[in-house]
C-alpha atoms as a PDB file:
ATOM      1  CA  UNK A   1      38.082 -12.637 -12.324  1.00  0.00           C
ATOM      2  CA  UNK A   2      36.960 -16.171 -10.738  1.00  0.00           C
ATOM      3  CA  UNK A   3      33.511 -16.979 -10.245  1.00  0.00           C
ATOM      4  CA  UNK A   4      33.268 -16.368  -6.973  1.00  0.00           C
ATOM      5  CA  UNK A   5      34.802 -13.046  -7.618  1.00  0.00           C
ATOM      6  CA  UNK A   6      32.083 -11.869 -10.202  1.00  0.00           C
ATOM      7  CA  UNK A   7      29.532 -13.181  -8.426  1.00  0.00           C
ATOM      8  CA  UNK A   8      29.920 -13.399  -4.786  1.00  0.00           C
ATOM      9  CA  UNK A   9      27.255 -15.793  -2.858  1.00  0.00           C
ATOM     10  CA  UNK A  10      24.495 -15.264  -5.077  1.00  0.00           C
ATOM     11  CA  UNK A  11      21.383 -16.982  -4.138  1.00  0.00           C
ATOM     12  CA  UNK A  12      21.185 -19.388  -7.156  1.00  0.00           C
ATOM     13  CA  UNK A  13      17.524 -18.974  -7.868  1.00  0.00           C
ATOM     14  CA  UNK A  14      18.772 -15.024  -8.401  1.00  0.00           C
ATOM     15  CA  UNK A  15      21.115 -16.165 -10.627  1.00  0.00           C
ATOM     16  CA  UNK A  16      18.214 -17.835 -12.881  1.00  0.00           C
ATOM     17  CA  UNK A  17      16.939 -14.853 -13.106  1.00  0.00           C
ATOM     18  CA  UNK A  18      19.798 -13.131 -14.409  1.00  0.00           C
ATOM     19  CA  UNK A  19      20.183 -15.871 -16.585  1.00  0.00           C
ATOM     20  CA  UNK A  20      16.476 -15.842 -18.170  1.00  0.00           C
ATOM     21  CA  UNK A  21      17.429 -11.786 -18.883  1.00  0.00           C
ATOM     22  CA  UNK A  22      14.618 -10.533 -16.478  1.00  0.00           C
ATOM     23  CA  UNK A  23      17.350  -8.445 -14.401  1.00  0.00           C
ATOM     24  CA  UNK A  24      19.403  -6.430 -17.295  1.00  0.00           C
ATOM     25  CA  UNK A  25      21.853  -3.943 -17.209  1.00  0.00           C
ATOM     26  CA  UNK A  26      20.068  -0.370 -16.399  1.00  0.00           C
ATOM     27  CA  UNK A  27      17.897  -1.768 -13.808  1.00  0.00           C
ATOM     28  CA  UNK A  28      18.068  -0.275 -10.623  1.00  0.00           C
ATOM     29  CA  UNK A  29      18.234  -3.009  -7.820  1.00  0.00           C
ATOM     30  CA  UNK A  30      17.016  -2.367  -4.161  1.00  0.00           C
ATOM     31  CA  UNK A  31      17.853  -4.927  -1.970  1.00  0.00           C
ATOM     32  CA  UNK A  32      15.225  -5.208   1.315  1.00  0.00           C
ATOM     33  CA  UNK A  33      17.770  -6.703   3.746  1.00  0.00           C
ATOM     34  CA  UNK A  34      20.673  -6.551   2.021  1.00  0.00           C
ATOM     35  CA  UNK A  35      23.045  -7.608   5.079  1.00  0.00           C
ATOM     36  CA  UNK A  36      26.396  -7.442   3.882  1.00  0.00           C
ATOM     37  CA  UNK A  37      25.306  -7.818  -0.009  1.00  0.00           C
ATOM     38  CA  UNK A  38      25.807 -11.603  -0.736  1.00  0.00           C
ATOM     39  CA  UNK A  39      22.820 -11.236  -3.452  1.00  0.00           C
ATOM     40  CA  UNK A  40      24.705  -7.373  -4.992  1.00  0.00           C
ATOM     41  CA  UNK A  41      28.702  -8.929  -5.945  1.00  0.00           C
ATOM     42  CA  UNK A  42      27.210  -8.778  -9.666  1.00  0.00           C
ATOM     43  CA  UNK A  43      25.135  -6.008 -10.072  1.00  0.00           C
ATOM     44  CA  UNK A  44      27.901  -3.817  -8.370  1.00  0.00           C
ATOM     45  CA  UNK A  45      30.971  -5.134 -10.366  1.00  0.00           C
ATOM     46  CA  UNK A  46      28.797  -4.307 -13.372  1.00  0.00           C
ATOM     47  CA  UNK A  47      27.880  -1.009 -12.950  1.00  0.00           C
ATOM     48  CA  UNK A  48      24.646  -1.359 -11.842  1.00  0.00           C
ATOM     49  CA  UNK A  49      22.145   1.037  -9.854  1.00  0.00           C
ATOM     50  CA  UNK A  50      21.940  -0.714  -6.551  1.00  0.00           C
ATOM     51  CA  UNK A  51      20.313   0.512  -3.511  1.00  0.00           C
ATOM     52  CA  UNK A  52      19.783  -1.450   0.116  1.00  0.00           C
ATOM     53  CA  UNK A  53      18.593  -1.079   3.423  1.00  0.00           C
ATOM     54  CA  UNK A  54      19.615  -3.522   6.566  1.00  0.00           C
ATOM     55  CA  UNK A  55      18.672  -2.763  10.227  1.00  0.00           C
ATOM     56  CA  UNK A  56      22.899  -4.074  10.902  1.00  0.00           C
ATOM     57  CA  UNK A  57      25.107  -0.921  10.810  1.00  0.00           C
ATOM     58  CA  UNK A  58      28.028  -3.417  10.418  1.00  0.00           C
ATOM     59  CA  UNK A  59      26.601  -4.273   7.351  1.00  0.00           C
ATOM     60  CA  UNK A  60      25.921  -1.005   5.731  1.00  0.00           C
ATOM     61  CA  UNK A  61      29.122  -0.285   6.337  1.00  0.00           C
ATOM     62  CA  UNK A  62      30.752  -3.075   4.458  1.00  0.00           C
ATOM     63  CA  UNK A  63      29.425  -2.114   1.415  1.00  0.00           C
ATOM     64  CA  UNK A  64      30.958  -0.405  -0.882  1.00  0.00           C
ATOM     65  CA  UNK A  65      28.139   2.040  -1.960  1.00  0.00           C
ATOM     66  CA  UNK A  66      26.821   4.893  -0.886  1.00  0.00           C
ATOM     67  CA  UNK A  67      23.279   3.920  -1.801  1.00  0.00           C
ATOM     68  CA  UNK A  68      23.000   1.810   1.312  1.00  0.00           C
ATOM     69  CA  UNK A  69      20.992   2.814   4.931  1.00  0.00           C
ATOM     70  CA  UNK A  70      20.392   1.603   7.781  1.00  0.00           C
ATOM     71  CA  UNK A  71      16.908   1.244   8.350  1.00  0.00           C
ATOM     72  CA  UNK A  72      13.669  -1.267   8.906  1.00  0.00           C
ATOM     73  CA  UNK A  73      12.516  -2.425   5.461  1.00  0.00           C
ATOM     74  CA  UNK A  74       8.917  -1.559   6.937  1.00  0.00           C
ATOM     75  CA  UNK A  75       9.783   1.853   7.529  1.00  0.00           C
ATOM     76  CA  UNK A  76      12.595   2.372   4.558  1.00  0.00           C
ATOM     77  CA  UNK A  77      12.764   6.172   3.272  1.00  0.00           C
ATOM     78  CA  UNK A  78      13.078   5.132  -0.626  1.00  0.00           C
ATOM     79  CA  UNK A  79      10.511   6.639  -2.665  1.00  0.00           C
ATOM     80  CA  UNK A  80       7.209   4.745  -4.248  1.00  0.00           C
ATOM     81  CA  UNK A  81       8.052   3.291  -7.026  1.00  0.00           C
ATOM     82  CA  UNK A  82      11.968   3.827  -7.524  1.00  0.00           C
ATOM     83  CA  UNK A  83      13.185   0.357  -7.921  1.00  0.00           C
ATOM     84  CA  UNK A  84      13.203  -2.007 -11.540  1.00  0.00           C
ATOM     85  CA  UNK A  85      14.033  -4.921  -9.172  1.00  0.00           C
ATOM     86  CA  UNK A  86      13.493  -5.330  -5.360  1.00  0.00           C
ATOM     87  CA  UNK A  87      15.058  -8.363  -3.688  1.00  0.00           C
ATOM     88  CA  UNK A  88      13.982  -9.893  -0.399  1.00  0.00           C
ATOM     89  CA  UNK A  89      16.012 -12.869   0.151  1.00  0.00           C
ATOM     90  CA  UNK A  90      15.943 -14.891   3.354  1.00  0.00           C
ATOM     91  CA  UNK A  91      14.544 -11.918   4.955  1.00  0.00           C
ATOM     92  CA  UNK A  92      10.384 -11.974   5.514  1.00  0.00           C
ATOM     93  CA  UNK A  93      10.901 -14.909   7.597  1.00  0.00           C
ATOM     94  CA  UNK A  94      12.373 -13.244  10.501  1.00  0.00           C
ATOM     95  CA  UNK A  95       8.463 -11.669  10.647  1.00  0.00           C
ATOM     96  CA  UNK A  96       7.032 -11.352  14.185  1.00  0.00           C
ATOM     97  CA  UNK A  97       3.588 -12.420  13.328  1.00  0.00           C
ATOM     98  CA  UNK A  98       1.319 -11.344  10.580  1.00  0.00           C
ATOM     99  CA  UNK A  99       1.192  -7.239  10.868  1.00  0.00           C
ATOM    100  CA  UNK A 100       4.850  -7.369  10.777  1.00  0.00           C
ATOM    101  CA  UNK A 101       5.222  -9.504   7.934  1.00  0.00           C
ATOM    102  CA  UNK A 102       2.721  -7.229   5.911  1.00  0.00           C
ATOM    103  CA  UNK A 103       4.261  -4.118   7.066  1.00  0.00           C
ATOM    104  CA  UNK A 104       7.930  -5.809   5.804  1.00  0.00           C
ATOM    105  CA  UNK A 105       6.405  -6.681   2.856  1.00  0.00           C
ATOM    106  CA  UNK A 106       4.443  -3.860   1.829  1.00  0.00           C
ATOM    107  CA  UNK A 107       7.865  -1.935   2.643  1.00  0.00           C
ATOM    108  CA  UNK A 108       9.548  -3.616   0.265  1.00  0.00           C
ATOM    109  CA  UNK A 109       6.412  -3.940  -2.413  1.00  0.00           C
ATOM    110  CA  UNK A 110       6.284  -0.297  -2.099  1.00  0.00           C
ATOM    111  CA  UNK A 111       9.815   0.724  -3.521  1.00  0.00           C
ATOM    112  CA  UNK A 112       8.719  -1.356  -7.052  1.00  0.00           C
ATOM    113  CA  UNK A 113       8.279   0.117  -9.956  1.00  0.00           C
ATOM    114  CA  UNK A 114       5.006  -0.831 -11.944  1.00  0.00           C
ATOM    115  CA  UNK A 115       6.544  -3.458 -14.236  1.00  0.00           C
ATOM    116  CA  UNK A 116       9.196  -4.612 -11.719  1.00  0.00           C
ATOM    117  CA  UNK A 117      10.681  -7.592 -10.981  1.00  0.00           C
ATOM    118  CA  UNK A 118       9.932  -8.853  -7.215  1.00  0.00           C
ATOM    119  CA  UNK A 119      12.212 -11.566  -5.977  1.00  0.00           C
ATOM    120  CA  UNK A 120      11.553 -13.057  -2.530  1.00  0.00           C
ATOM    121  CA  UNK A 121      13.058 -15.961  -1.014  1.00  0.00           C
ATOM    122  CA  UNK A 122      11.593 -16.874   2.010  1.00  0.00           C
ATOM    123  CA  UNK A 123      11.145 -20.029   4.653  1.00  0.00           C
ATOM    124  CA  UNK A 124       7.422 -22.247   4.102  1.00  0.00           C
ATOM    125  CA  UNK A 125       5.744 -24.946   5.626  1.00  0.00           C
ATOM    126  CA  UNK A 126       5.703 -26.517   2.089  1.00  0.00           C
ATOM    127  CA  UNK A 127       6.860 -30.208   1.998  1.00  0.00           C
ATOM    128  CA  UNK A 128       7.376 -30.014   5.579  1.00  0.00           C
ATOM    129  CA  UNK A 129       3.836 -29.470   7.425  1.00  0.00           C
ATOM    130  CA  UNK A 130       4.683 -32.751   9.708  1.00  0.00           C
ATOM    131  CA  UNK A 131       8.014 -31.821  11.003  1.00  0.00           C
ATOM    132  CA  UNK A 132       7.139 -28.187  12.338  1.00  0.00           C
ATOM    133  CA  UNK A 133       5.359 -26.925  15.515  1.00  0.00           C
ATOM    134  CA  UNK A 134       3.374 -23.807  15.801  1.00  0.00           C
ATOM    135  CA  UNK A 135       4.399 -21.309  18.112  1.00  0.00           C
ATOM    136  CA  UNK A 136       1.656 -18.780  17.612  1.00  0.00           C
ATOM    137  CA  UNK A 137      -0.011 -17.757  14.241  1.00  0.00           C
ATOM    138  CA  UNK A 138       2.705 -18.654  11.514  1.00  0.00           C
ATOM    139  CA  UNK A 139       5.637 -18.360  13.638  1.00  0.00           C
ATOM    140  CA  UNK A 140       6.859 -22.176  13.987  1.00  0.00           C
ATOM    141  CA  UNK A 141       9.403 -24.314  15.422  1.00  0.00           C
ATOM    142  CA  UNK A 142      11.494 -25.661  12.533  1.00  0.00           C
ATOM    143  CA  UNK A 143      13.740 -28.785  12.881  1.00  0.00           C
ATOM    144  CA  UNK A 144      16.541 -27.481  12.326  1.00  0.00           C
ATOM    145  CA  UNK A 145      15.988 -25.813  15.634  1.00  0.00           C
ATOM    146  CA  UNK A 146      15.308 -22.187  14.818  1.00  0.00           C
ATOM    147  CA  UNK A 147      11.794 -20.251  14.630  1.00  0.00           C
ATOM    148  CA  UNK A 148      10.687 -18.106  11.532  1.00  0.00           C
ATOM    149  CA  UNK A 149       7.326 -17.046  10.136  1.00  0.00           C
ATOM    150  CA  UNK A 150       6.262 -19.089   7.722  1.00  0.00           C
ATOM    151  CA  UNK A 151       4.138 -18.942   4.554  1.00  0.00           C
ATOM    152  CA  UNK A 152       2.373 -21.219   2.390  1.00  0.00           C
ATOM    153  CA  UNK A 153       1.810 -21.939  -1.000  1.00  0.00           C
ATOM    154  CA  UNK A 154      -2.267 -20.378  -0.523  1.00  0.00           C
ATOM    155  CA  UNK A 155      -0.916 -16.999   1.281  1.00  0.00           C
ATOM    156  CA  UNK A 156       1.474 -16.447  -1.054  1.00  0.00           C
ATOM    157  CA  UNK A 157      -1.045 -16.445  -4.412  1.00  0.00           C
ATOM    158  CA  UNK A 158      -3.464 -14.601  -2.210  1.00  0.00           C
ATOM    159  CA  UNK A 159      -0.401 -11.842  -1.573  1.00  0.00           C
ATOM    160  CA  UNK A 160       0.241 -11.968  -5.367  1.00  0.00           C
ATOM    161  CA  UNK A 161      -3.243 -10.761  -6.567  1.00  0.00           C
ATOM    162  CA  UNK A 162      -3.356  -8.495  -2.998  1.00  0.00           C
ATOM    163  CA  UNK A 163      -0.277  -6.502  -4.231  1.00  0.00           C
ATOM    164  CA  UNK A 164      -2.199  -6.218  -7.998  1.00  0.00           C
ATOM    165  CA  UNK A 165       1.404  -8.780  -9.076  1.00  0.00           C
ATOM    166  CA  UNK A 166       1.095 -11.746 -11.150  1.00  0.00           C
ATOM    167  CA  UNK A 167       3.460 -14.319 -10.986  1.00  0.00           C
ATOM    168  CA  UNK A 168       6.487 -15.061 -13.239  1.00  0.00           C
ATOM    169  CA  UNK A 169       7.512 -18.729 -11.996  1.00  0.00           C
ATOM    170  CA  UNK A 170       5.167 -21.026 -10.197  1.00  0.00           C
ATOM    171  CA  UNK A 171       6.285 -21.066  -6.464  1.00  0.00           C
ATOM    172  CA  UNK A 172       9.371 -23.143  -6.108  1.00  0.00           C
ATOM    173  CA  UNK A 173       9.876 -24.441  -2.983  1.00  0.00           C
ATOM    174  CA  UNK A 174      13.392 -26.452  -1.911  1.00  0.00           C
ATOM    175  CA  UNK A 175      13.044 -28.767   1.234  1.00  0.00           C
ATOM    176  CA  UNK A 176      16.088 -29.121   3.136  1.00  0.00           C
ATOM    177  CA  UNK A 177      16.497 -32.323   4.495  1.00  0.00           C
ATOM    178  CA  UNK A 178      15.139 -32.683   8.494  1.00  0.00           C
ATOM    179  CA  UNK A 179      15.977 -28.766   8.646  1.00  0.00           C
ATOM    180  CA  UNK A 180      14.113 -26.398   6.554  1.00  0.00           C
ATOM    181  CA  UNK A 181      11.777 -25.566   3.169  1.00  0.00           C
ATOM    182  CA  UNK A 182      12.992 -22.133   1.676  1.00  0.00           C
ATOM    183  CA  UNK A 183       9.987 -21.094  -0.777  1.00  0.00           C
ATOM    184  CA  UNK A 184      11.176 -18.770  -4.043  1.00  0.00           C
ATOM    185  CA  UNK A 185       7.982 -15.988  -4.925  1.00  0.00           C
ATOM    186  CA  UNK A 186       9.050 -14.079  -8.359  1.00  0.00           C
ATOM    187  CA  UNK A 187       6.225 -12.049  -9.807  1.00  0.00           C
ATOM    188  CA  UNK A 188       5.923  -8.617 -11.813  1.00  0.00           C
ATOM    189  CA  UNK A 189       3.924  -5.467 -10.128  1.00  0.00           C
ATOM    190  CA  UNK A 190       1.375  -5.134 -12.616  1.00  0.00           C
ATOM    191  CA  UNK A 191      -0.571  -2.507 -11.068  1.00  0.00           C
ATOM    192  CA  UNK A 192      -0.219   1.731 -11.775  1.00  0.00           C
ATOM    193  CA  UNK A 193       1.505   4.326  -9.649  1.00  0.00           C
ATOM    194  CA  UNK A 194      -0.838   7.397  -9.961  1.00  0.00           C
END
């Protein structure tokens, strides 16, 4: 099996976590927005329990699990507390404005286990603050010509102690030249289910 084969189109800052052991074999994975699973080639070639929800029916149905619905992330019908690892990658962004990114989030937050892994890509205004223009609240003009919600590095530690999560990495952000900043947020639920 080639590369691509094992591994699909992993988002590489994923892959560093696979590589620093903190997603192992026996986790269950639930991927908030899987689409059509770039982020799941792995876990599913190796066995592992993976789980998804995508508001695309085309893309629930190009999986090859059964463990995938088609539903909102905000209003997903996964149990508190079922997942070892949630993903969110390239997802919050697509936000509305601020209730709906807290109602994605908190959707996704939700499904983690106390202990988990969270792993969130997401667009920023990091390294970019002069080359965007507000729309309303955090929803911006990027210049790469598309709109998205985005964060910051002070949200994002105020989010990690709001969810009772401490971080894992220090916020990496990577600027895309004259088109984007994609932000990575990996921390650990450290709070108890009752």
């Amino acid at each position: 099996m080639n590369l691509p084969q094992q591994f699909g189109a992993i988002d590489i800052y994923l892959f560093d976590q696979l590589l620093r052991g903190r997603v192992a074999p026996g986790m269950r994975i639930f991927d908030a927005g899987c689409g059509y699973g770039r982020n799941l080639v792995y876990f599913i070639n190796e066995g592992y329990e993976v789980f998804g929800v995508d508001q695309d029916p085309q893309a629930i149905a190009s999986l090859p699990e059964k463990n995938f619905r088609v539903e909102k992330i905000e209003q997903n019908s996964f149990p508190d507390a079922f997942a070892d690892v949630v993903i969110s990658s390239a997802v919050l962004h697509f936000a509305r404005d601020d209730e709906h990114f807290r109602k994605m989030l908190e959707g996704s937050w939700r499904v983690l286990k106390p202990g988990g892994l969270f792993f969130c890509r997401l667009a920023s205004s990091i390294g970019i603050e002069s080359q965007i223009t507000q729309i309303a609240g955090r929803r911006y003009h990027l210049p790469d010509g598309s709109e998205r919600y985005l964060v910051d590095e002070a949200l994002l530690c105020d989010l990690t102690r709001e969810l009772g999560g401490r971080l894992l990495d220090p916020l990496k952000t990577t600027v895309v030249q004259n088109q984007r900043s994609m932000t990575t947020w990996v921390m650990q639920r450290c709070d108890r289910v009752s």
